[in-house]
C-alpha atoms as a PDB file:
ATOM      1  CA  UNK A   1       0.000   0.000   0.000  1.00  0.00           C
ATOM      2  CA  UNK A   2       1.374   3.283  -0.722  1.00  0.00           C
ATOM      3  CA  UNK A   3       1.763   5.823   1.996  1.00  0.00           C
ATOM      4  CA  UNK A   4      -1.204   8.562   1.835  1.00  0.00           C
ATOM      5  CA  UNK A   5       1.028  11.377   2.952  1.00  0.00           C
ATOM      6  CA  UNK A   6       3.262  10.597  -0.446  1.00  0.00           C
ATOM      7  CA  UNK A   7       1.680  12.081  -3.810  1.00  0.00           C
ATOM      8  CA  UNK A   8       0.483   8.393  -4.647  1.00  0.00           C
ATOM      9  CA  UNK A   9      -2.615   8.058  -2.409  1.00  0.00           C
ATOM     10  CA  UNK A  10      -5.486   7.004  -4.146  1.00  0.00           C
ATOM     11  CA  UNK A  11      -9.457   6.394  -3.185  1.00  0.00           C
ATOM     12  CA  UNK A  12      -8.432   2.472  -1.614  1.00  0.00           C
ATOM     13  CA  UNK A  13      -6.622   4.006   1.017  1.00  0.00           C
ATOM     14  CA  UNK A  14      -8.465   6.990   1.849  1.00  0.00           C
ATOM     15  CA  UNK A  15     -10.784   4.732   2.875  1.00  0.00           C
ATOM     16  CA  UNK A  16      -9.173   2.680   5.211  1.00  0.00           C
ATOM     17  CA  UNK A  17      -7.564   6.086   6.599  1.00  0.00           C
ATOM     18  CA  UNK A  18     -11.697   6.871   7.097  1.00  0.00           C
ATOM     19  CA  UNK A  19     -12.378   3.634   8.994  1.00  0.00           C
ATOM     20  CA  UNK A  20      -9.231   3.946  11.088  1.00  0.00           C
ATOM     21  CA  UNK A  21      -9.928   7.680  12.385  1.00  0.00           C
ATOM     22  CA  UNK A  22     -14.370   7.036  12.068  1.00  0.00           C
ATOM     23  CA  UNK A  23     -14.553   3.145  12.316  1.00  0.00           C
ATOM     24  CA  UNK A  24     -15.620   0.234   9.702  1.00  0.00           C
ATOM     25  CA  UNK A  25     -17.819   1.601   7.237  1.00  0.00           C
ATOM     26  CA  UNK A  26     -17.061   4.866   7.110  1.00  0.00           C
ATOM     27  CA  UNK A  27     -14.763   4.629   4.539  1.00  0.00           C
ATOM     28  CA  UNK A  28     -16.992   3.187   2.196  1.00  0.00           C
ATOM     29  CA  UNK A  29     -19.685   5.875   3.279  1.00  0.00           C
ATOM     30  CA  UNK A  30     -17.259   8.928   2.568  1.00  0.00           C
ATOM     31  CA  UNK A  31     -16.054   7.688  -0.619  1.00  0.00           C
ATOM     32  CA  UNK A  32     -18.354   4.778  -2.451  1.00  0.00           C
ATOM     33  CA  UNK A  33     -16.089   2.402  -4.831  1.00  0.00           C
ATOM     34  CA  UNK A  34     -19.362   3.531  -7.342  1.00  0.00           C
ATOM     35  CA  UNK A  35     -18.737   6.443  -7.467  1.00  0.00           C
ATOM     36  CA  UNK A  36     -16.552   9.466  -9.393  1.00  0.00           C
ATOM     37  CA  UNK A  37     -15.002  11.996  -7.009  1.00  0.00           C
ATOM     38  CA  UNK A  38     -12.639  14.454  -7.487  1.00  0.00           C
ATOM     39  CA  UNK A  39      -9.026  14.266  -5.428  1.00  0.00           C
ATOM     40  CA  UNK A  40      -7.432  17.955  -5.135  1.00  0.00           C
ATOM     41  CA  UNK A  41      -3.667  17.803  -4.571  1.00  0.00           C
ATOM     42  CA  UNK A  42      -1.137  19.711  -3.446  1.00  0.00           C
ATOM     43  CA  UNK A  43       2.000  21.013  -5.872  1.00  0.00           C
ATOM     44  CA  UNK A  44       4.084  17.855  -4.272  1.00  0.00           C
ATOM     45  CA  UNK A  45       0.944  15.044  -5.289  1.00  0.00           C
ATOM     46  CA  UNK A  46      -0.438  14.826  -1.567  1.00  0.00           C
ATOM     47  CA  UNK A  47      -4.164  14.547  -1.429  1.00  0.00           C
ATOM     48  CA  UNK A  48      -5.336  17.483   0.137  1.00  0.00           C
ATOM     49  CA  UNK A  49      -9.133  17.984  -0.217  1.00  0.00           C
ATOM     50  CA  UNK A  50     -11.773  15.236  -1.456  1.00  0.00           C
ATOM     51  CA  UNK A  51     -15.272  16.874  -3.620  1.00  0.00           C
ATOM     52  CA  UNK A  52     -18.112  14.973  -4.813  1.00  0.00           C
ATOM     53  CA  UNK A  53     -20.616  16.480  -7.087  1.00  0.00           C
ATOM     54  CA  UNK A  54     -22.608  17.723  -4.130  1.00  0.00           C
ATOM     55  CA  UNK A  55     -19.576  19.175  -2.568  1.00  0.00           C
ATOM     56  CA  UNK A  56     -16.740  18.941  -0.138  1.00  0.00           C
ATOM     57  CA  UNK A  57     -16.191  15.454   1.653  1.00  0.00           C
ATOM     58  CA  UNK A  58     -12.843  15.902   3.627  1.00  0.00           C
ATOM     59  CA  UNK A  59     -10.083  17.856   3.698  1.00  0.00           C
ATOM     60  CA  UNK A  60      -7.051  15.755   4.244  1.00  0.00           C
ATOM     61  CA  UNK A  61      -4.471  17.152   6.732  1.00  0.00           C
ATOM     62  CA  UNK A  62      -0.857  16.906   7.293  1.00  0.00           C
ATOM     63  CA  UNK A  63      -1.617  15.263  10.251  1.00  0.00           C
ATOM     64  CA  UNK A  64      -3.223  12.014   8.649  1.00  0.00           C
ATOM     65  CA  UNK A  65      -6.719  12.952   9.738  1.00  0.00           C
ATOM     66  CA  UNK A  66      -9.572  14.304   8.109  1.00  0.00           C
ATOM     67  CA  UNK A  67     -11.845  17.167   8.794  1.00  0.00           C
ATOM     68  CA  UNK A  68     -15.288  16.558   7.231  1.00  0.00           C
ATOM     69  CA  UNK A  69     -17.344  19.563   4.895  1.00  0.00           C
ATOM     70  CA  UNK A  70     -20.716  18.932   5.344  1.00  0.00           C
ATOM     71  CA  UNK A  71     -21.319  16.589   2.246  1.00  0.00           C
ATOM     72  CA  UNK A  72     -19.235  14.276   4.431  1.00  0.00           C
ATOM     73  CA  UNK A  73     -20.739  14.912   7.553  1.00  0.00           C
ATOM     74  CA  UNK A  74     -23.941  13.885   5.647  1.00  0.00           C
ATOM     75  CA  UNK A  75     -22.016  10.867   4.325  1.00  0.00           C
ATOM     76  CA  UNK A  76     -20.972   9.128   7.409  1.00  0.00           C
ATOM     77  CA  UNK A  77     -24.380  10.558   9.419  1.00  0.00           C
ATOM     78  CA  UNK A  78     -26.075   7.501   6.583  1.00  0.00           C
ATOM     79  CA  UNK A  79     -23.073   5.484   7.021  1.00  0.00           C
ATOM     80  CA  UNK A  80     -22.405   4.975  10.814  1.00  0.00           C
ATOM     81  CA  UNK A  81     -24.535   3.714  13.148  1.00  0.00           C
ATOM     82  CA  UNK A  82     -25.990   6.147  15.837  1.00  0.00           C
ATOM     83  CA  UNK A  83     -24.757   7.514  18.348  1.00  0.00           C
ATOM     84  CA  UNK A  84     -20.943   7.333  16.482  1.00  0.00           C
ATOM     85  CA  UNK A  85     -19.390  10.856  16.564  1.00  0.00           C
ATOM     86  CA  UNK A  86     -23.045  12.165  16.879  1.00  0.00           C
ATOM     87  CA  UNK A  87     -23.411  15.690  19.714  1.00  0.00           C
ATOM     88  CA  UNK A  88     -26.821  16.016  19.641  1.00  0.00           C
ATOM     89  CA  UNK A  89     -28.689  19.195  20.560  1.00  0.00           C
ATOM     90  CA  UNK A  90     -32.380  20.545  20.983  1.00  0.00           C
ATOM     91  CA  UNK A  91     -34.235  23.231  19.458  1.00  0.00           C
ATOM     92  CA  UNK A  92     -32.629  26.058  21.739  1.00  0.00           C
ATOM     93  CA  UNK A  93     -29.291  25.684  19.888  1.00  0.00           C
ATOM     94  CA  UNK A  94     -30.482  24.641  16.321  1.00  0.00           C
ATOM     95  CA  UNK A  95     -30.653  28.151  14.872  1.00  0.00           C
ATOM     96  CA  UNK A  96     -26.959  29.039  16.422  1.00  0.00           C
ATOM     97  CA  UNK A  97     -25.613  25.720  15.031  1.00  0.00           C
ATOM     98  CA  UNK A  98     -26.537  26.240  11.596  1.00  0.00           C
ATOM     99  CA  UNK A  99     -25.358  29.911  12.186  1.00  0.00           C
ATOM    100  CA  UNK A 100     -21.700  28.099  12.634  1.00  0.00           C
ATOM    101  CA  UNK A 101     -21.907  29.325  16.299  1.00  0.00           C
ATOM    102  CA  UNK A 102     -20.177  26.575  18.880  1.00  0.00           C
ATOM    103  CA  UNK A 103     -22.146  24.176  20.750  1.00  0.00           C
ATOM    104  CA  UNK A 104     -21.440  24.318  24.485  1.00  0.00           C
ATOM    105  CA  UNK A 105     -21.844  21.366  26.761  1.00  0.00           C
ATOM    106  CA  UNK A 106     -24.557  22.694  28.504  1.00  0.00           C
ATOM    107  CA  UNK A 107     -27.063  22.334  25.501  1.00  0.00           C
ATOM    108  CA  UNK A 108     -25.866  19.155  24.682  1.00  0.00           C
ATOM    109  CA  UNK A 109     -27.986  16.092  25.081  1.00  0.00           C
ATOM    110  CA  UNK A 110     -26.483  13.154  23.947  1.00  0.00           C
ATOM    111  CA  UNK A 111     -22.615  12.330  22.716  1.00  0.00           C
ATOM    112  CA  UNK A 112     -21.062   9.421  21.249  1.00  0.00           C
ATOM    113  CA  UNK A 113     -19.196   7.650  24.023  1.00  0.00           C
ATOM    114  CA  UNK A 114     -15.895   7.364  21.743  1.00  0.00           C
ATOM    115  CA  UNK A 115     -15.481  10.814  21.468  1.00  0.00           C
ATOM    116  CA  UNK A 116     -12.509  12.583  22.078  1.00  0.00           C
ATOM    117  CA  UNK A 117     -10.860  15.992  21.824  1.00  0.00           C
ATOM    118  CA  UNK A 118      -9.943  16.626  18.584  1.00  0.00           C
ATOM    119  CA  UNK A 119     -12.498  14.349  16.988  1.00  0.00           C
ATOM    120  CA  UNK A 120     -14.248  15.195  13.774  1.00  0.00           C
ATOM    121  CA  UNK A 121     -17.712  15.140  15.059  1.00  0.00           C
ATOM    122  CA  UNK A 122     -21.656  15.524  13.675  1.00  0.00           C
ATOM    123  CA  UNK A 123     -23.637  18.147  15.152  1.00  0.00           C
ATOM    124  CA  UNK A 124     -27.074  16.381  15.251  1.00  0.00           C
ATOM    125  CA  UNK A 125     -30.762  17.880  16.180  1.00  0.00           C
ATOM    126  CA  UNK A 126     -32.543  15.428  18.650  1.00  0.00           C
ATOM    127  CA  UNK A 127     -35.172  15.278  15.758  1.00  0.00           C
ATOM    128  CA  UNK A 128     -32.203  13.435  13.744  1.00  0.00           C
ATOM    129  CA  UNK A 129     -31.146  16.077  11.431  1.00  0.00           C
ATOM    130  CA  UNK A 130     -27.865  16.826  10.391  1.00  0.00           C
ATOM    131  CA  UNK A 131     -27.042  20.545  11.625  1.00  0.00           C
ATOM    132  CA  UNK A 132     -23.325  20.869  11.673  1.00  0.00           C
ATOM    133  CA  UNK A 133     -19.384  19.350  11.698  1.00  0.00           C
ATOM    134  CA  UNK A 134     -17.251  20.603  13.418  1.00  0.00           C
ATOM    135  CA  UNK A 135     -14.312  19.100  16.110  1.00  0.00           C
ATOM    136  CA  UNK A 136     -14.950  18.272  19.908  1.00  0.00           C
ATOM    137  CA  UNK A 137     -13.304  20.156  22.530  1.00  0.00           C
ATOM    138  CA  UNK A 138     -13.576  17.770  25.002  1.00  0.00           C
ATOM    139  CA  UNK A 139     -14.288  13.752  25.530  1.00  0.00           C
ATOM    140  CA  UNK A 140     -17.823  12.256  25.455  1.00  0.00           C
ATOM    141  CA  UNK A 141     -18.392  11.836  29.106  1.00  0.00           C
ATOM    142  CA  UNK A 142     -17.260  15.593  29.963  1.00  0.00           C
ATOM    143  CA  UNK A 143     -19.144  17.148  27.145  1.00  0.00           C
ATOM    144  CA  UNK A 144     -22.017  15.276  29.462  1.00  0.00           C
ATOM    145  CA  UNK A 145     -21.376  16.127  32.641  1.00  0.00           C
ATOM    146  CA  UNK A 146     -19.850  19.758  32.109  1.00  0.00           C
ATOM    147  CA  UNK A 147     -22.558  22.727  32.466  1.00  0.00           C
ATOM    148  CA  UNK A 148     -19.856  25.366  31.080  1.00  0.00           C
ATOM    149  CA  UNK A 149     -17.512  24.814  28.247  1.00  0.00           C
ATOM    150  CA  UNK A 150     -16.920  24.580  24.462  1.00  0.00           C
ATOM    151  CA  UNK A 151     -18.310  20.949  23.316  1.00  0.00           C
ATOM    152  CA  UNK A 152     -17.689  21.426  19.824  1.00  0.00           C
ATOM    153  CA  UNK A 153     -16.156  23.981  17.526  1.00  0.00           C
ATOM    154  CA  UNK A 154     -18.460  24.292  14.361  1.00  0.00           C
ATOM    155  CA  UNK A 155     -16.970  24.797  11.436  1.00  0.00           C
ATOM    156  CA  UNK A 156     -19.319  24.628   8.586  1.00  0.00           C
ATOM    157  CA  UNK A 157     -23.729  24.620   9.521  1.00  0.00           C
ATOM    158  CA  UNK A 158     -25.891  23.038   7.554  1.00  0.00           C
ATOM    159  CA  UNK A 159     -28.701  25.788   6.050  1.00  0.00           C
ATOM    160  CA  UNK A 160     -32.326  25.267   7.231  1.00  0.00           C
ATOM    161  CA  UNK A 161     -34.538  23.576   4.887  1.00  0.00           C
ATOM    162  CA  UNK A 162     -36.763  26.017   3.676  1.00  0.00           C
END
């Protein structure tokens, strides 16, 4: 297998980079053997941003891990069973979420247990709909417990459908 940080990293190991840093099935869910997606690269060859049609999956760091645009956020939200990397949050903050406001712990009702700082994350309305991605702040059982606090940095909201 070539290495993914070299200019020779293709769709096949994207994906297991996806299920190592997500979990099984995620890699298949952010990029589908079916279908045609676009890999932008840097000037030396190494993969730096994933599009789809739709737009943006991932951006792919220097530091092996990838931060999810929305069209992936809404990929791995079908692909990954629930709660995995799901913050989910009530009415009170869905207007501020899709505003690309942070979520603080004390709105938060439910987190995925394996989440931990740094994690790319899904900022989910308790009615099930997608509102954000962004990356935790803190680790599943603190986002919970905590009253004060950042729980997740957004960094792209989902509009409202109108």
């Amino acid at each position: 297998m070539s290495d993914p940080t070299d200019g020779s990293a293709g769709l096949p190991e994207l994906r297991i980079i996806a299920d190592y840093q997500f979990g099984t099935g995620a890699g298949e869910a952010l990029f589908p053997p079916t279908e045609s997606l676009t890999i932008k690269r840097t000037t030396s060859g190494r993969p730096q941003q994933i599009h789809a049609e739709t737009g943006r999956i991932v951006s792919f760091g220097t530091d092996g891990r990838f931060t999810l645009g929305l069209e992936g956020g809404c990929r791995l939200e079908a692909g990954l069973p629930s709660p995995a990397y799901r913050v989910v949050v009530d009415d009170e903050s869905e207007p501020f979420v899709r505003d690309e406001k942070n979520v603080f712990a004390k709105f938060v009702l439910e987190a995925g247990e394996e989440i931990r700082p740094g994690d790319e994350v899904l900022v989910i309305h308790e009615r099930g709909e997608l509102l954000a991605v962004g990356t935790a702040q803190l680790a599943a059982d603190a986002i919970l417990d905590f009253e004060t606090g950042m729980a997740v940095n957004v960094r792209e909201g989902a509009p409202a459908n109108s």
